[in-house]
N, C-alpha and C. Protein backbone atom coordinates (compact mmCIF):
# COMPACT_ATOMS: atom_id res chain seq x y z
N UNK A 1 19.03 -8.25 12.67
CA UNK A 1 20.12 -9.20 12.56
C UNK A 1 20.63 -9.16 11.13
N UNK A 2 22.04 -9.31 11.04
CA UNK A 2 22.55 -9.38 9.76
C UNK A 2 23.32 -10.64 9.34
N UNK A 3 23.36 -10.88 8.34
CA UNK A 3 24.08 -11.71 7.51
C UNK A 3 25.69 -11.84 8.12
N UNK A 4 26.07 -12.73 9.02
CA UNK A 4 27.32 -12.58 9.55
C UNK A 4 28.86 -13.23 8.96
N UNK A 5 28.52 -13.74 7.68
CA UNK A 5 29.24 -14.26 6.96
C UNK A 5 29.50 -13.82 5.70
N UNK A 6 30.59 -12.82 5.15
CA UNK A 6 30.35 -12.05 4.41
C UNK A 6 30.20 -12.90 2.54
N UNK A 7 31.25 -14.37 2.80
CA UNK A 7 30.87 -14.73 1.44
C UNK A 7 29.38 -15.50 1.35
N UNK A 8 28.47 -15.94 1.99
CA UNK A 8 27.10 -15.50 1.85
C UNK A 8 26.49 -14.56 1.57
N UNK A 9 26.65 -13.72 2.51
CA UNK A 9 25.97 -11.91 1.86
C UNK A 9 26.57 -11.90 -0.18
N UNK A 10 27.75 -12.13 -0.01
CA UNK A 10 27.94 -12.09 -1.36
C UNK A 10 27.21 -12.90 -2.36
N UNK A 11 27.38 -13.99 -2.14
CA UNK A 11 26.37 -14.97 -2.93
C UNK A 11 24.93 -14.74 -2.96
N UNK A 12 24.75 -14.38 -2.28
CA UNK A 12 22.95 -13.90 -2.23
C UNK A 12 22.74 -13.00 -2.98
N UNK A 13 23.87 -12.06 -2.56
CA UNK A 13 23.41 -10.71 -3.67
C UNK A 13 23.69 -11.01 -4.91
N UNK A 14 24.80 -12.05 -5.42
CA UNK A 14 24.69 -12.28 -6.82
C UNK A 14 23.74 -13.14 -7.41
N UNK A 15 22.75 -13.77 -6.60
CA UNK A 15 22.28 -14.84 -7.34
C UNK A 15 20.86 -13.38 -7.29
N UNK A 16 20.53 -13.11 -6.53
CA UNK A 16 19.33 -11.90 -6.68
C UNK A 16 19.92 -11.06 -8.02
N UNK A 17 21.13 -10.71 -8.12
CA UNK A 17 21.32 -9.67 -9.60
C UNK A 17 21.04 -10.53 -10.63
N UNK A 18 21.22 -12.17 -10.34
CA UNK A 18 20.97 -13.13 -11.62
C UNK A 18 19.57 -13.09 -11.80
N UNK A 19 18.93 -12.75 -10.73
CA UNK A 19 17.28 -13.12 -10.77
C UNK A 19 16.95 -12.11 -11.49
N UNK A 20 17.61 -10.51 -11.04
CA UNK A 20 17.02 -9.24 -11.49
C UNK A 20 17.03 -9.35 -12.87
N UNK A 21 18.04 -10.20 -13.54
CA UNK A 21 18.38 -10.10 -14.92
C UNK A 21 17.15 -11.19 -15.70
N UNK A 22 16.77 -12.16 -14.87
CA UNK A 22 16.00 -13.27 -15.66
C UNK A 22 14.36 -12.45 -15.78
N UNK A 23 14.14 -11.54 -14.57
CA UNK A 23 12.99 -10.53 -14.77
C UNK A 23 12.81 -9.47 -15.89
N UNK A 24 14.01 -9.32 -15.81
CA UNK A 24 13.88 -8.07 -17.09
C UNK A 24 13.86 -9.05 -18.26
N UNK A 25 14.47 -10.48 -18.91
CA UNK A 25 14.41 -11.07 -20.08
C UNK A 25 12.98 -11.18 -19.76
N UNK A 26 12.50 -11.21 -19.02
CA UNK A 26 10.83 -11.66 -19.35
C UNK A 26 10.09 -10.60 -19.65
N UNK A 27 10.34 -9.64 -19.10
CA UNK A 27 9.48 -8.34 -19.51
C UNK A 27 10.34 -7.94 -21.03
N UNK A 28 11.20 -8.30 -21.43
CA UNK A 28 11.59 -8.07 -22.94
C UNK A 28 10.92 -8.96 -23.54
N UNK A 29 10.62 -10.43 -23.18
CA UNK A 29 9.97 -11.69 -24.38
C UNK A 29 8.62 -11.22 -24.40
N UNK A 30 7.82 -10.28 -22.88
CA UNK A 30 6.34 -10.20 -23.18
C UNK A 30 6.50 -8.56 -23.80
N UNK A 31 7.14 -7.27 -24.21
CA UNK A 31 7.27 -6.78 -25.18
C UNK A 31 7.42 -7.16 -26.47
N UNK A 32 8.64 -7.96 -26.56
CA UNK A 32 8.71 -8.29 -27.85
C UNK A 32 7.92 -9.50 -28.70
N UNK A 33 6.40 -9.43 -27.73
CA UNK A 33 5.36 -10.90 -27.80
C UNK A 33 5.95 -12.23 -28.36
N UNK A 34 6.65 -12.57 -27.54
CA UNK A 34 7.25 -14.09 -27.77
C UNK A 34 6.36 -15.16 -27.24
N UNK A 35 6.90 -16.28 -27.74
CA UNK A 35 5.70 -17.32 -27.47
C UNK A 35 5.89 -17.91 -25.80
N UNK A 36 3.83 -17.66 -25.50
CA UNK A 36 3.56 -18.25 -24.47
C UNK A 36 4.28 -18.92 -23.65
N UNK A 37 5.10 -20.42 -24.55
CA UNK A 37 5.87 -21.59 -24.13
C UNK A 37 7.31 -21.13 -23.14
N UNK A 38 7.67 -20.00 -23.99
CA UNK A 38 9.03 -19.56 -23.95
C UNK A 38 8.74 -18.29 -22.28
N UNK A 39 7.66 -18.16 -22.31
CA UNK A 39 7.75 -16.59 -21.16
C UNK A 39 7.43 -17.79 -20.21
N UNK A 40 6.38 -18.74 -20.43
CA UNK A 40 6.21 -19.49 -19.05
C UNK A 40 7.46 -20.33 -18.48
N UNK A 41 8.26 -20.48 -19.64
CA UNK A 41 9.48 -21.31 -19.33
C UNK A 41 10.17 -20.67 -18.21
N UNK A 42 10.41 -19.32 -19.44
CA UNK A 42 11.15 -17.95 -18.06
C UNK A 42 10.75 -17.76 -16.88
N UNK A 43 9.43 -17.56 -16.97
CA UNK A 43 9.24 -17.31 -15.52
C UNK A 43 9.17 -18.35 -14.06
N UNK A 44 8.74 -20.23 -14.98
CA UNK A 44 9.17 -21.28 -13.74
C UNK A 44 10.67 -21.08 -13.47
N UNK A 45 11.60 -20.69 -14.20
CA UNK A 45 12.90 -20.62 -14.26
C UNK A 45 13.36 -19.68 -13.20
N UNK A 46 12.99 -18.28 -13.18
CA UNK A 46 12.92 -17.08 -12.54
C UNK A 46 12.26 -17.50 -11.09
N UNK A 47 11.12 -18.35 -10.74
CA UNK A 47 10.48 -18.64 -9.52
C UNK A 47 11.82 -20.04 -8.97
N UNK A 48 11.68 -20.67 -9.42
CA UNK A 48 13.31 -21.77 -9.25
C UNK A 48 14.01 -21.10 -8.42
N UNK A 49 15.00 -19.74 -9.48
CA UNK A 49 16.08 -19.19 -8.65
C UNK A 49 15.67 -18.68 -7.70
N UNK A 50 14.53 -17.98 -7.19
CA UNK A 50 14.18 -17.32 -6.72
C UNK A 50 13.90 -17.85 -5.44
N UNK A 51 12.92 -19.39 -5.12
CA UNK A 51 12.91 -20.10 -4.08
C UNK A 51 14.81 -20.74 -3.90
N UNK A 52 15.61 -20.60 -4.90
CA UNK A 52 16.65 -21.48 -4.13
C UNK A 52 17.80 -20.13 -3.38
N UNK A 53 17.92 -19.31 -3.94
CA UNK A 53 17.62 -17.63 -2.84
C UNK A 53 17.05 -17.60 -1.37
N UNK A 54 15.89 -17.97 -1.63
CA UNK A 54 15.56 -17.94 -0.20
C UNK A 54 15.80 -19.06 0.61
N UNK A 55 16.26 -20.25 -0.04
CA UNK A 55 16.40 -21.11 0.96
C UNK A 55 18.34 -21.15 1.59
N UNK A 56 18.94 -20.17 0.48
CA UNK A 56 20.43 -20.01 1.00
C UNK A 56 20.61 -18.89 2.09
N UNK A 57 19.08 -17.80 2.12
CA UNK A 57 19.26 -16.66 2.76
C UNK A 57 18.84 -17.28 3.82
N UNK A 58 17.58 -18.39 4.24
CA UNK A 58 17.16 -18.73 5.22
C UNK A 58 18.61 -20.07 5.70
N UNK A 59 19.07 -20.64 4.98
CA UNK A 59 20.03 -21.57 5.73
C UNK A 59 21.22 -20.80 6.37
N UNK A 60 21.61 -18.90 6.15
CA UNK A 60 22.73 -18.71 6.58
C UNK A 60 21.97 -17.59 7.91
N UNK A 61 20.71 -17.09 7.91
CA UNK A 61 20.13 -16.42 8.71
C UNK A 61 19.45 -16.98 9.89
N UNK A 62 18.62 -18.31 9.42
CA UNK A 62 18.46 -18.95 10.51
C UNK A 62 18.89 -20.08 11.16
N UNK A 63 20.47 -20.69 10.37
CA UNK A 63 21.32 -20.78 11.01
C UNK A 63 22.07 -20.09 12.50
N UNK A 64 21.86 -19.16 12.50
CA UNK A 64 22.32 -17.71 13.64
C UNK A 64 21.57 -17.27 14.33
N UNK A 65 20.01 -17.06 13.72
CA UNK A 65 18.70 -16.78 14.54
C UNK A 65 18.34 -18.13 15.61
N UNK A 66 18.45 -19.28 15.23
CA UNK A 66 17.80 -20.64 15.50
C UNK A 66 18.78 -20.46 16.91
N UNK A 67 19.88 -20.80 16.17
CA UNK A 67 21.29 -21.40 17.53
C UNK A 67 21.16 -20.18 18.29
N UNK A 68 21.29 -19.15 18.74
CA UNK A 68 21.56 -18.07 19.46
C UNK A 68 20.06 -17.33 19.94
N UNK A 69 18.60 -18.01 19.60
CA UNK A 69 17.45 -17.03 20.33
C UNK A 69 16.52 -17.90 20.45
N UNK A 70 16.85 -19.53 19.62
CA UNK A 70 15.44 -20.11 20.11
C UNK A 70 15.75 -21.44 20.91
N UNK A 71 16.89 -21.83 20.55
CA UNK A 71 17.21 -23.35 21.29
C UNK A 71 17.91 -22.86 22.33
N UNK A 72 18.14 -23.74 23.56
CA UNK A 72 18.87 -22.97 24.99
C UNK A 72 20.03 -24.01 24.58
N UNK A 73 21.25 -23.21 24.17
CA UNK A 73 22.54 -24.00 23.95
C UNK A 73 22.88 -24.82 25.18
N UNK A 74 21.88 -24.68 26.64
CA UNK A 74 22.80 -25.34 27.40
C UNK A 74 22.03 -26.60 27.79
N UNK A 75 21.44 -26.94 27.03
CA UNK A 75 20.16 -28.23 26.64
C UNK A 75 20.34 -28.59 25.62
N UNK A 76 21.31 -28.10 24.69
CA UNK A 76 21.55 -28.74 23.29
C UNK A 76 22.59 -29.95 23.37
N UNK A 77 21.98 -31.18 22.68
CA UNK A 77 22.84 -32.31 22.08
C UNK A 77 23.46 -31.96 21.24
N UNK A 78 24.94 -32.64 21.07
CA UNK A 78 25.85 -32.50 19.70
C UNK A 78 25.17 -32.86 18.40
N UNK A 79 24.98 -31.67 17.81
CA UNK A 79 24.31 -32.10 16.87
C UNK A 79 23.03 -31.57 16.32
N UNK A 80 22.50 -31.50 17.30
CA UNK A 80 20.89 -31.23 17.46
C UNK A 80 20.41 -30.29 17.20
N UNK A 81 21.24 -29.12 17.18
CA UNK A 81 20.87 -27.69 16.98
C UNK A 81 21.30 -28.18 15.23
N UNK A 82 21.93 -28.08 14.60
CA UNK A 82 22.51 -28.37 13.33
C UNK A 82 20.87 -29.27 12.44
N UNK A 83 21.03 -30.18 13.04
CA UNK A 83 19.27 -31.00 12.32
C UNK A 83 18.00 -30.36 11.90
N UNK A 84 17.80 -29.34 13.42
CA UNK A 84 16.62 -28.44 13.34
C UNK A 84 16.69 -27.89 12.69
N UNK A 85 18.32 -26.84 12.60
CA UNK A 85 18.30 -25.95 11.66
C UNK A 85 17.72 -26.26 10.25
N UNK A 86 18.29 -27.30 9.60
CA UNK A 86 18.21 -28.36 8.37
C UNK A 86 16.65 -28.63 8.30
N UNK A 87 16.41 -29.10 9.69
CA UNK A 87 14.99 -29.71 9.19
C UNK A 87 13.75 -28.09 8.58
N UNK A 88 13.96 -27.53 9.63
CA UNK A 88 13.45 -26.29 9.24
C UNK A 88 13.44 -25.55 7.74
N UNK A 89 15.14 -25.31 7.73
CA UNK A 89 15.30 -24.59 6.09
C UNK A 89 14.28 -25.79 5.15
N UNK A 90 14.51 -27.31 5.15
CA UNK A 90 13.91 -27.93 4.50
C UNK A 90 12.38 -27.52 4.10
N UNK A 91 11.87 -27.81 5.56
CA UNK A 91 10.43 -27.38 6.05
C UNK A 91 9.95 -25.84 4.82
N UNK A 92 10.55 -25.02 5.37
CA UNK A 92 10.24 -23.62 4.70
C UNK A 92 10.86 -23.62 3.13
N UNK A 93 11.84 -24.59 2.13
CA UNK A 93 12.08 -24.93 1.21
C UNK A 93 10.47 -25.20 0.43
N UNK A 94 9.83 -26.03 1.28
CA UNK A 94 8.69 -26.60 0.18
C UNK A 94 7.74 -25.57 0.38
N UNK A 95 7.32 -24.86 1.19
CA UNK A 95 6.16 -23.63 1.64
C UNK A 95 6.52 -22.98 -0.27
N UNK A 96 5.02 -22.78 -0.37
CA UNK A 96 4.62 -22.22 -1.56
C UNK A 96 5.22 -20.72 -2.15
């Protein structure tokens, strides 16, 4: 299954080139031995973008996966499919 919304696909891939970039400043601060304070900063910073990535890739993927292979649209309340979706991305938001 793919990404069926192309300015999502876009946004994802830019916030991943933002990530690629916050990885490499960290492997430059632990070359250029910078302080402890400053690489751990980078890297909660780098794990941040990184979970809020997956929770835009999971709100536009299993948005489409959810509605179309696991709920039977013809048992769905107005609405209802939309919540799960939500409650879910939420759900998998806090997973470690």
């Amino acid at each position: 299954m793919k990404l069926k919304n192309p300015q999502a696909k876009t946004g994802l891939l830019n916030r991943l080139r933002r990530i690629e970039g916050q990885v490499r400043g960290v492997q430059a601060m632990i070359e250029d031995e910078r302080e402890c304070r400053e690489i751990l900063q980078q890297l909660a910073a780098t794990r941040s973008a990184l979970q809020s990535a997956t929770q835009a890739f999971l709100q536009e993927y299993v948005q489409e996966y959810v509605s179309n292979c696991l709920i039977d649209p013809e048992a769905d309340q107005p609405g209802r499919r939309e919540a799960l979706v939500e409650e879910l991305v939420s759900l998998l938001g806090k997973a470690p």
